[in-house]
Protein backbone atom coordinates (compact mmCIF):
# COMPACT_ATOMS: atom_id res chain seq x y z
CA UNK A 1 101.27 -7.79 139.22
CA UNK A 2 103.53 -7.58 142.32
CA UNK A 3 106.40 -9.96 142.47
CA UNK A 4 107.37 -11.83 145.73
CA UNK A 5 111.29 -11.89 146.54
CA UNK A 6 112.58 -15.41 146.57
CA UNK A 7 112.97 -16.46 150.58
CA UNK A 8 116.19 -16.15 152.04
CA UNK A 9 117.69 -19.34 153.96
CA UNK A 10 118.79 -18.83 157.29
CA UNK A 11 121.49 -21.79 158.15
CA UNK A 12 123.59 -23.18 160.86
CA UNK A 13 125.47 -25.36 161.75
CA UNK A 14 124.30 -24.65 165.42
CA UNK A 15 126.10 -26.39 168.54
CA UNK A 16 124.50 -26.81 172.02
CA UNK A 17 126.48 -28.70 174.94
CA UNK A 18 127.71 -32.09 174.03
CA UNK A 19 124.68 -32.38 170.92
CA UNK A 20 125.96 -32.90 167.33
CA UNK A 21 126.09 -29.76 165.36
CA UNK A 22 123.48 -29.49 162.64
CA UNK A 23 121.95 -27.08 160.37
CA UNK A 24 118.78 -25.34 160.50
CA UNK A 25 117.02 -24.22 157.24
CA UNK A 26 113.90 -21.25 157.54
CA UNK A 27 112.30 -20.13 154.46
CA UNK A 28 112.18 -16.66 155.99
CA UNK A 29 111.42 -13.99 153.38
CA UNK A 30 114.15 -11.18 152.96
CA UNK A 31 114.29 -8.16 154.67
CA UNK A 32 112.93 -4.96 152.74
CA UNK A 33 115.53 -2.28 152.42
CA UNK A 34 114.06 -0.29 155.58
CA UNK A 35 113.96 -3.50 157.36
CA UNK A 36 117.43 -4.34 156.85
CA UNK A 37 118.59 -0.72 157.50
CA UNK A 38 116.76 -1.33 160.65
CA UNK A 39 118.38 -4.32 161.76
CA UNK A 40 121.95 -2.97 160.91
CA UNK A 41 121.21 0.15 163.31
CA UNK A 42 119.77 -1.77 166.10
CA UNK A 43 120.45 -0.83 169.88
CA UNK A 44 119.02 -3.16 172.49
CA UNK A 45 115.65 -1.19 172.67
CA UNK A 46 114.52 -0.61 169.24
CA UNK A 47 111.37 2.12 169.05
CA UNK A 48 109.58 1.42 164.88
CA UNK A 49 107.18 3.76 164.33
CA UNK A 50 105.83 3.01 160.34
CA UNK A 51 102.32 3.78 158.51
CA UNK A 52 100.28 0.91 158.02
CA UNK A 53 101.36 -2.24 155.94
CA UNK A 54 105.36 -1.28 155.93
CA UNK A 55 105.96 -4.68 157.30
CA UNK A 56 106.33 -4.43 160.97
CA UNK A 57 104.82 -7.67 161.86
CA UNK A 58 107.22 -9.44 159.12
CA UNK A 59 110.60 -7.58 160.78
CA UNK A 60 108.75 -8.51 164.49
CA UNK A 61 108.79 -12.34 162.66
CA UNK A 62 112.45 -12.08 161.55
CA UNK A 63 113.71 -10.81 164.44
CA UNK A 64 112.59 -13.62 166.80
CA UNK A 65 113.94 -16.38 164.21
CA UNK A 66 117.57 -16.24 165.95
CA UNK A 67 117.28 -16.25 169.24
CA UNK A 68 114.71 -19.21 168.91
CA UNK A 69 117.36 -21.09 166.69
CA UNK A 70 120.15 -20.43 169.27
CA UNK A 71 118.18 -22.44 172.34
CA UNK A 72 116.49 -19.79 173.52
CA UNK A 73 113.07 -18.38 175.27
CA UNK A 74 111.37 -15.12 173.04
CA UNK A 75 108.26 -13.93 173.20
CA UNK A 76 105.00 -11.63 170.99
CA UNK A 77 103.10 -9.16 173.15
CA UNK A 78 100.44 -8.08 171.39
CA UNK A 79 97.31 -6.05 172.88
CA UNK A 80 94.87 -8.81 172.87
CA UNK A 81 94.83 -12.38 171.46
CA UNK A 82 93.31 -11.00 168.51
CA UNK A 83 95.84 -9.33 167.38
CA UNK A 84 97.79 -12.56 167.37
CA UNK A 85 95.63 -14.50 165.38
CA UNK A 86 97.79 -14.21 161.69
CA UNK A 87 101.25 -13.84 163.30
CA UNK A 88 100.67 -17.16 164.78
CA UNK A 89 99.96 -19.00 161.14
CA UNK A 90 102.62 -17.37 159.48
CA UNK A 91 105.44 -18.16 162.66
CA UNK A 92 103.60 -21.59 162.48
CA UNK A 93 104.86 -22.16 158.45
CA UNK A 94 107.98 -20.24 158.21
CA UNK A 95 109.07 -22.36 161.42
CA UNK A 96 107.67 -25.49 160.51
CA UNK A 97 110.87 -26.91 159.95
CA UNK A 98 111.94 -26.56 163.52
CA UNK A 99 108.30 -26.80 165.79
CA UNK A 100 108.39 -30.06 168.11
CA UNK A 101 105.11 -28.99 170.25
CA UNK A 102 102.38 -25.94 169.48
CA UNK A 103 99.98 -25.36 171.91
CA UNK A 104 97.08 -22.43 170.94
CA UNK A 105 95.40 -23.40 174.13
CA UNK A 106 98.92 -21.98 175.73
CA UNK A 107 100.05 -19.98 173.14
CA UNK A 108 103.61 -21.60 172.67
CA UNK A 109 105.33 -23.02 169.91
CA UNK A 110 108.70 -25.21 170.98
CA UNK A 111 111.00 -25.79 169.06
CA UNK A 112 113.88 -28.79 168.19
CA UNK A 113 116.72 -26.03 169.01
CA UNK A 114 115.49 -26.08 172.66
CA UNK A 115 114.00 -22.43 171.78
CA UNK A 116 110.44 -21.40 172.66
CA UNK A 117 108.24 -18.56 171.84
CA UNK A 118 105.43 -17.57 173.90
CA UNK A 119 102.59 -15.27 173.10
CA UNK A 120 101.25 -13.03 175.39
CA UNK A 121 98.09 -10.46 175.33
CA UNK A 122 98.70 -7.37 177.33
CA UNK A 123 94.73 -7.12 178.08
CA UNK A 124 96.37 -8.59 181.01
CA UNK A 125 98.87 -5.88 182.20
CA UNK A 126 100.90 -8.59 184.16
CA UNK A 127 101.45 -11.06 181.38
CA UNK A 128 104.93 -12.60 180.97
CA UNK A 129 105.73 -11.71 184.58
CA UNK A 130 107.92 -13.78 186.19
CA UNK A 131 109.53 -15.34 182.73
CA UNK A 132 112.80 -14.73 180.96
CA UNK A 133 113.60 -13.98 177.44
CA UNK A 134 116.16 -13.13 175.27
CA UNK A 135 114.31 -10.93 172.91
CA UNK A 136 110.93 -9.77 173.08
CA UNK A 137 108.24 -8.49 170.43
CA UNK A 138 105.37 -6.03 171.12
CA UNK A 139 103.72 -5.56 167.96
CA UNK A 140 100.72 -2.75 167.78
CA UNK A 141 102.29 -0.87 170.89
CA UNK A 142 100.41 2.12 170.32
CA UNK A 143 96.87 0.44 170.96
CA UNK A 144 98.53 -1.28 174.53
CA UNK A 145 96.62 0.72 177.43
CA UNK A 146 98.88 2.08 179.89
CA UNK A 147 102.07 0.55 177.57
CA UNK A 148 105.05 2.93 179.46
CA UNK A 149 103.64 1.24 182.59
CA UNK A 150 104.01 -2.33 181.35
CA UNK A 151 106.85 -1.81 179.60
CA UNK A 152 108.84 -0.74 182.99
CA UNK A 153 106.79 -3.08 185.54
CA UNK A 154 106.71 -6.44 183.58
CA UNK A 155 107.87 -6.58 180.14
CA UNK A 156 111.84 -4.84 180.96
CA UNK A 157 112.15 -7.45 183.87
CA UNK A 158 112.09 -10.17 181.55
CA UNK A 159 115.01 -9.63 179.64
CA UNK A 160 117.50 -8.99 182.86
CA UNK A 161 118.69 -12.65 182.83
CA UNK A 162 119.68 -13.34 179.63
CA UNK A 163 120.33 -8.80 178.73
CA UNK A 164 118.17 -9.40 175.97
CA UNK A 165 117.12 -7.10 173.78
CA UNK A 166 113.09 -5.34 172.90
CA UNK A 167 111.79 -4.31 169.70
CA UNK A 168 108.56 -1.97 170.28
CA UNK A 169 106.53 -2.05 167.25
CA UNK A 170 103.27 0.27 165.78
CA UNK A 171 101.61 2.70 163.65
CA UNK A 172 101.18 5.47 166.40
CA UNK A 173 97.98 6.32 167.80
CA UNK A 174 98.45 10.11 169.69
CA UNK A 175 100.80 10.70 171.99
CA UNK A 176 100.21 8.37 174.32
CA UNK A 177 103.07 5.51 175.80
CA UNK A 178 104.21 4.02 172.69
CA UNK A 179 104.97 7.55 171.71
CA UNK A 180 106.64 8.09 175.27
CA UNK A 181 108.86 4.96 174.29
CA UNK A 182 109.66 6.24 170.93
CA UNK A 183 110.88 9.61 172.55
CA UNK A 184 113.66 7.82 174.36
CA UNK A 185 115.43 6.38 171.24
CA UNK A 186 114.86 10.08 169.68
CA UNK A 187 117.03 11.49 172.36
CA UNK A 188 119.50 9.35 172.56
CA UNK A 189 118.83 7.42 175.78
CA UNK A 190 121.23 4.61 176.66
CA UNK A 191 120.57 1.50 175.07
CA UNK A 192 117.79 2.81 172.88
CA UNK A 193 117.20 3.50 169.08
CA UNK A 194 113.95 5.04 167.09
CA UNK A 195 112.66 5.34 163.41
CA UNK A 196 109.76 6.80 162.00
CA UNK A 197 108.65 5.79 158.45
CA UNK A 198 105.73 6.14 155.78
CA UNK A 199 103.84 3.35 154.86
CA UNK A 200 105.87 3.88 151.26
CA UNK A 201 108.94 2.35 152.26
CA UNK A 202 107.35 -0.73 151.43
CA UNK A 203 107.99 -1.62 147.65
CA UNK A 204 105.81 -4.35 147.77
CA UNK A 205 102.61 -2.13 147.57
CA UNK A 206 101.36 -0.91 144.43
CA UNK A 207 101.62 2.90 143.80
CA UNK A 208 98.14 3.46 143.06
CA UNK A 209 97.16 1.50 146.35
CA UNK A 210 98.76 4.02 148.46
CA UNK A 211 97.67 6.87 146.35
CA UNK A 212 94.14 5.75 147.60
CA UNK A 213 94.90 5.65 151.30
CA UNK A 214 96.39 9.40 150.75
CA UNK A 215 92.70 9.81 149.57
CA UNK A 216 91.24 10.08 153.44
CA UNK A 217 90.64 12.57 155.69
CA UNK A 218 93.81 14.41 156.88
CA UNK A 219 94.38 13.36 159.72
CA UNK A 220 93.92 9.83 159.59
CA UNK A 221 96.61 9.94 156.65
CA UNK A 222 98.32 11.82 158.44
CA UNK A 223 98.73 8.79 161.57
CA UNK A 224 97.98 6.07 159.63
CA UNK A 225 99.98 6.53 156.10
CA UNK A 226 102.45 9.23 157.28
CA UNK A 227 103.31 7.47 160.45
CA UNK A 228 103.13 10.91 162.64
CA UNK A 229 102.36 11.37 166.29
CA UNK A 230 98.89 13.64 166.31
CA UNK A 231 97.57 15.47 169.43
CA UNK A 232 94.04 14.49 170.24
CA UNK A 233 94.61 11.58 167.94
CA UNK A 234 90.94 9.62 168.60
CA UNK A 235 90.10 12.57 167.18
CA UNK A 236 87.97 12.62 163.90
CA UNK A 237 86.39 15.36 162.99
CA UNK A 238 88.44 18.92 162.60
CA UNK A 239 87.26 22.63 162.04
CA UNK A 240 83.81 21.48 163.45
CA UNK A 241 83.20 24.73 165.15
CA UNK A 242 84.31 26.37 161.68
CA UNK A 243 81.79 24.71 160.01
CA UNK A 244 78.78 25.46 162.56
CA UNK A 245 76.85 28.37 160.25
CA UNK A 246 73.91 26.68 158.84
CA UNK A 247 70.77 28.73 158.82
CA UNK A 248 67.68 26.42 159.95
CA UNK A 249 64.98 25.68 157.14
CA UNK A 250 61.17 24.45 158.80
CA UNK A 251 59.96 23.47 154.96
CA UNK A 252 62.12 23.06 151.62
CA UNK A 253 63.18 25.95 149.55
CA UNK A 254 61.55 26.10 145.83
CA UNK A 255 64.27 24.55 143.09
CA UNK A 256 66.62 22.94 146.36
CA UNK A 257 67.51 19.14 146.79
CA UNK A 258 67.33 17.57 149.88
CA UNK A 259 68.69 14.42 151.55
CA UNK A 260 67.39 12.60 154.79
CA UNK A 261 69.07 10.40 156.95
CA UNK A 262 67.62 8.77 159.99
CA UNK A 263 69.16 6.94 162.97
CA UNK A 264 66.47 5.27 164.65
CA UNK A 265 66.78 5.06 168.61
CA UNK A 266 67.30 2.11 170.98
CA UNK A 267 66.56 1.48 174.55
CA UNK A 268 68.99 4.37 175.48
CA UNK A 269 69.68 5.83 172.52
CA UNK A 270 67.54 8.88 170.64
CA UNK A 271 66.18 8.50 166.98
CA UNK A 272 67.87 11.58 164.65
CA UNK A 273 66.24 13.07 161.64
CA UNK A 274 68.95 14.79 159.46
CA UNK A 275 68.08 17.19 156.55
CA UNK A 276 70.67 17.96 154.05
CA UNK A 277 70.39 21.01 151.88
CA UNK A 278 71.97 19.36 148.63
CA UNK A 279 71.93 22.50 146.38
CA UNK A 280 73.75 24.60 150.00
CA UNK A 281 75.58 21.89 151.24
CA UNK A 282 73.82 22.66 154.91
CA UNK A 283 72.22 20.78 157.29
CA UNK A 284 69.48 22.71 157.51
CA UNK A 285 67.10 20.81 160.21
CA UNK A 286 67.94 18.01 162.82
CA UNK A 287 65.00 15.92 164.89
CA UNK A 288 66.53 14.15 167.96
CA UNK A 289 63.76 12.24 169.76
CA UNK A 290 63.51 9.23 172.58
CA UNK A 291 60.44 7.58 172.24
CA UNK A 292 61.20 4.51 170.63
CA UNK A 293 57.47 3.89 170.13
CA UNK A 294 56.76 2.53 166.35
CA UNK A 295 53.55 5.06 165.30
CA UNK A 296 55.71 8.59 166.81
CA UNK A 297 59.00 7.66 164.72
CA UNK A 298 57.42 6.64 161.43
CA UNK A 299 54.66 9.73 161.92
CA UNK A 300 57.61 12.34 162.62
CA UNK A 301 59.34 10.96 159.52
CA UNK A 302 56.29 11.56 157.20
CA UNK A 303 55.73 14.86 159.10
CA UNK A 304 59.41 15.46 158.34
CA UNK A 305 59.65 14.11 154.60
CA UNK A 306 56.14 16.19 153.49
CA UNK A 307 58.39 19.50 155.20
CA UNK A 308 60.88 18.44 152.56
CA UNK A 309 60.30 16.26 149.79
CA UNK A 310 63.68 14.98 149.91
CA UNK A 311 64.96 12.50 146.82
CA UNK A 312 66.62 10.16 148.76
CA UNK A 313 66.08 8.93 152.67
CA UNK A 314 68.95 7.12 153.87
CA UNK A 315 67.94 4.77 156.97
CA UNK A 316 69.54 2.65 159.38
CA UNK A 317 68.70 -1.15 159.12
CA UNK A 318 70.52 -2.51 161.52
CA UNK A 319 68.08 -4.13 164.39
CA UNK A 320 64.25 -2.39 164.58
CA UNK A 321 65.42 -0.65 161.62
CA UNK A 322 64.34 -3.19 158.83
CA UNK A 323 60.82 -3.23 159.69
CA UNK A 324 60.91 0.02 159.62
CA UNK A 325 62.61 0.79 156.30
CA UNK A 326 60.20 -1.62 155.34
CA UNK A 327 57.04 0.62 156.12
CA UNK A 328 58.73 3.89 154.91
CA UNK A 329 58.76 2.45 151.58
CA UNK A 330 55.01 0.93 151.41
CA UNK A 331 54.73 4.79 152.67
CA UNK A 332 55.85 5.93 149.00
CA UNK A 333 59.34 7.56 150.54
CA UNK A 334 62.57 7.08 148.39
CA UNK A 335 64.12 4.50 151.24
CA UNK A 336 67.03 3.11 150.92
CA UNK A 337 68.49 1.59 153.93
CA UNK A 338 71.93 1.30 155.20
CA UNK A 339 73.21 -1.76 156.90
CA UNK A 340 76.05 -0.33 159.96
CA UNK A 341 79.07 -2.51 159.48
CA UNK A 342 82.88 -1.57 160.43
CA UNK A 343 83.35 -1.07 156.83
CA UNK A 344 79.78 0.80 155.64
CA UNK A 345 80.34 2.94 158.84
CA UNK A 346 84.08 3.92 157.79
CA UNK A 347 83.03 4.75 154.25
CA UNK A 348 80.26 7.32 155.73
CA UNK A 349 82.33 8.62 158.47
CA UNK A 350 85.47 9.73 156.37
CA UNK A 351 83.42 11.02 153.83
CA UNK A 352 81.71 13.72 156.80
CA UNK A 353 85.28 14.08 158.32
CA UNK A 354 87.08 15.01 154.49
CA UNK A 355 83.38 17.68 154.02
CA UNK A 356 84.74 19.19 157.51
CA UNK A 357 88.47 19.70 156.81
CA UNK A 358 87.62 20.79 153.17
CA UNK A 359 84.82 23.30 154.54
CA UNK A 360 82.66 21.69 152.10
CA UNK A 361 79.60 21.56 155.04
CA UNK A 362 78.07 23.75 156.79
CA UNK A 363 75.70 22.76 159.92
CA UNK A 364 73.34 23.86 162.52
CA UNK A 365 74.85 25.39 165.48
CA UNK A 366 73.75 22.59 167.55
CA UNK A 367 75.01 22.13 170.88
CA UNK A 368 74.24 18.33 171.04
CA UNK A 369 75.76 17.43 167.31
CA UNK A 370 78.57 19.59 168.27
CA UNK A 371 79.54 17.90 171.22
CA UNK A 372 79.52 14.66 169.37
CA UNK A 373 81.07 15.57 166.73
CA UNK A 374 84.03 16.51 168.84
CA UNK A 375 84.15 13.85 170.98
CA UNK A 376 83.63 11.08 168.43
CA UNK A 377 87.12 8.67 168.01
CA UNK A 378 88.60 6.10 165.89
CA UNK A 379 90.57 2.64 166.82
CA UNK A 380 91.80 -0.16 164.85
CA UNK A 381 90.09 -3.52 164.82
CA UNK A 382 93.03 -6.62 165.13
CA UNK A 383 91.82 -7.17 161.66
CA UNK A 384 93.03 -3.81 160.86
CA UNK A 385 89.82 -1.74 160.10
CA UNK A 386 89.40 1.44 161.11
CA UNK A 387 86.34 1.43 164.18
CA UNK A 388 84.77 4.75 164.73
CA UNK A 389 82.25 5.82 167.69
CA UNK A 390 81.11 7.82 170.61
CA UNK A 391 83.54 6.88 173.86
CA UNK A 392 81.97 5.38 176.64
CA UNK A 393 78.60 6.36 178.16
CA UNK A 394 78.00 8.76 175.17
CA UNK A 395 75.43 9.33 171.86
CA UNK A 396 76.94 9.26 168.16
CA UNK A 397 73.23 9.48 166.75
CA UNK A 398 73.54 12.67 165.49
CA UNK A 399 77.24 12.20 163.76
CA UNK A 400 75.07 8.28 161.97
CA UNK A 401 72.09 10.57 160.73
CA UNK A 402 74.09 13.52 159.44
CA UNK A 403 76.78 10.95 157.94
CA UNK A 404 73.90 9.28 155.83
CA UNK A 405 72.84 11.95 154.78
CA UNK A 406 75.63 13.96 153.63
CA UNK A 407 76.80 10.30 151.84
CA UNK A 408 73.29 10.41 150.14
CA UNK A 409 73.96 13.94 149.17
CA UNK A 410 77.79 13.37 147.43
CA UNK A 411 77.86 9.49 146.44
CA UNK A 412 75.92 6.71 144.74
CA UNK A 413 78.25 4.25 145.21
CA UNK A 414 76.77 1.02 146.43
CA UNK A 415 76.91 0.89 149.98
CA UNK A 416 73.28 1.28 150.67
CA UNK A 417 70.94 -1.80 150.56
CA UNK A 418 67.25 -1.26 149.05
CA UNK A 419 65.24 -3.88 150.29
């Protein structure tokens, strides 16, 4: 069981003008050691650059609670409203004691000090302009578009009046402006300070919990536990080209295993049959096809499955795939079908990208699987899933059928949903 630290009181008395002095009393839990070391170090542009769940967002919450006790204006940037969502509940009950007015329409919280916070989503890139605040907040920097832009055009203006102060907040993603930002505290610029720490420095988190995250794929440890800058960070899948030396099979081999997995197509998209050689660990044959029409996809999967005999066909269900799955089975194939969620999808994906960097898979030498392979990316969701997919305008259908079945071939953990 992990033990919560008693809160700390913040207190007054506070004076403003001709007003009677009086104290002020936040339940505002205490800083972690990093945190406070943090704090102590501060310059007036502060770069933190931490793994996941270090406890950013609580040092982003501490750090607005004095300005907006001593009467004045702060404000949270965030990269879209979503991201805002739980930092406004918890600012909303650590600051009860002090709100006078809320407004989520607005996003501002005032409070009986004469401070205000204001929250701001940089989908906009001119939010905040024209305001003034003594400190600012950007929490998630790293996932702002165009962020060393913003920062000098809108966000730096805003803290000429009263020289306030910025604290730039994220788990990196590449080396993109957050990381541009971070360089300038690394060498020593005027005015500006950065640190770079592990998602361990939180004590909070139970040891075997982040012995499991150190369980992923390299790279995405590597970013998202390790806190490092990565080249080509969207990046998911490594030694691809490495791993292209699968020999093609047209029927199964006598005494081999075989898995299926099949992404079936949409308007735009192409149905993939994927054929994993269990006892090789190969892909050994991959169908990509357009016609959507019901009879040609479940004929080329028979046609496919009587090639093979695999034990196990893992199929999409998401949209036309249900009634399809359906058929398959009154067919006599082994279905079981996979439901595509944020989650489900992560689970497959990481399990492929860990095969690659472990050169536990080898696969066909296709051109159209390679290039998707290579050009396939991750984000973070506000609620702080991973999101993986093809960028704009392109195919991952090939990287979905070869996922499910290389996950059929290594894993029976429940993930996939028999109807």
């Amino acid at each position: 069981m992990i033990t919560i630290p008693t809160p700390r009181i913040s207190t007054g008395p506070f004076t403003f003008g001709q007003r009677k002095a009086f104290d002020i009393r936040l339940d505002v839990p205490p800083l972690l050691e990093w945190q406070a070391k943090v704090v102590r170090e501060s310059a007036r542009f502060n770069v933190v650059c931490v793994g996941r769940r270090a406890g950013k967002t609580a040092l982003g919450i501490d750090r607005i609670a004095d300005p907006a006790m001593r009467r004045y204006p702060v404000a949270w940037f965030a990269p879209s409203y979503k991201f805002m969502v739980e930092v406004w509940r918890e600012v909303e009950f650590y600051f009860a004691p002090i709100i006078v007015n809320k407004n989520k329409q607005e996003r501002r919280m005032e409070f009986n000090t004469g401070g205000v916070l204001d929250f701001w989503s940089l989908d906009s890139p001119i939010a905040g302009r024209g305001r003034k605040y003594k400190r600012v907040i950007v929490d998630e920097a790293a996932f702002i578009p165009d962020l060393a832009y913003i920062w000098h055009a809108v966000i730096r203006n805003t803290l000429a009046d009263y020289r306030g102060d910025a604290w730039i907040m994220s788990t990196p993603k590449g080396r993109n402006g957050f990381w541009e930002l971070w360089r300038r505290g690394e060498e020593s610029d005027a005015g500006w300070r950065s640190w770079q720490m592990p998602t361990e420095v939180n004590p909070l988190l139970a040891p075997e919990e982040i012995a499991e995250l150190r369980q992923g794929p390299e790279r995405i440890v590597a970013q998202e536990v390790d806190a490092m800058f990565l080249d080509d960070a969207g990046g998911v899948f490594r030694r691809v080209m490495e791993a292209a030396t699968a020999t093609p099979q047209d029927s199964a081999v006598p005494g081999h295993q075989y898995i299926m997995g099949i992404d079936w197509a949409r308007s735009r998209d192409f149905t993939v049959l994927a054929i994993v050689d269990a006892t090789l660990n190969q892909l050994v044959y991959l169908d990509r096809f357009n016609q959507i029409d019901y009879a040609v996809q479940r004929g080329r999967v028979l046609a496919t499955y009587e090639r093979f005999k695999p034990e196990r066909v893992i199929a999409e269900m998401n949209a036309m795939g249900a009634p399809m799955v359906e058929q398959l089975m009154r067919d006599g194939l082994p279905v079981e079908g996979f439901t595509t969620t944020n989650a489900t999808k992560a689970a497959i994906i990481d399990a492929l990208a860990l095969a690659f960097e472990q050169g536990a898979l080898a696969i066909l030498p296709d051109p159209t699987l390679i290039n998707e392979l290579q050009s396939y990316e991750m984000d973070r969701s506000p609620s702080g899933l991973m999101r993986y997919g093809a960028p704009s305008g392109m195919h991952d259908d090939t990287v979905m059928a070869l996922a499910m079945a290389w996950y059929g071939a290594v894993s029976y953990e429940p993930i996939f949903y028999t109807l």
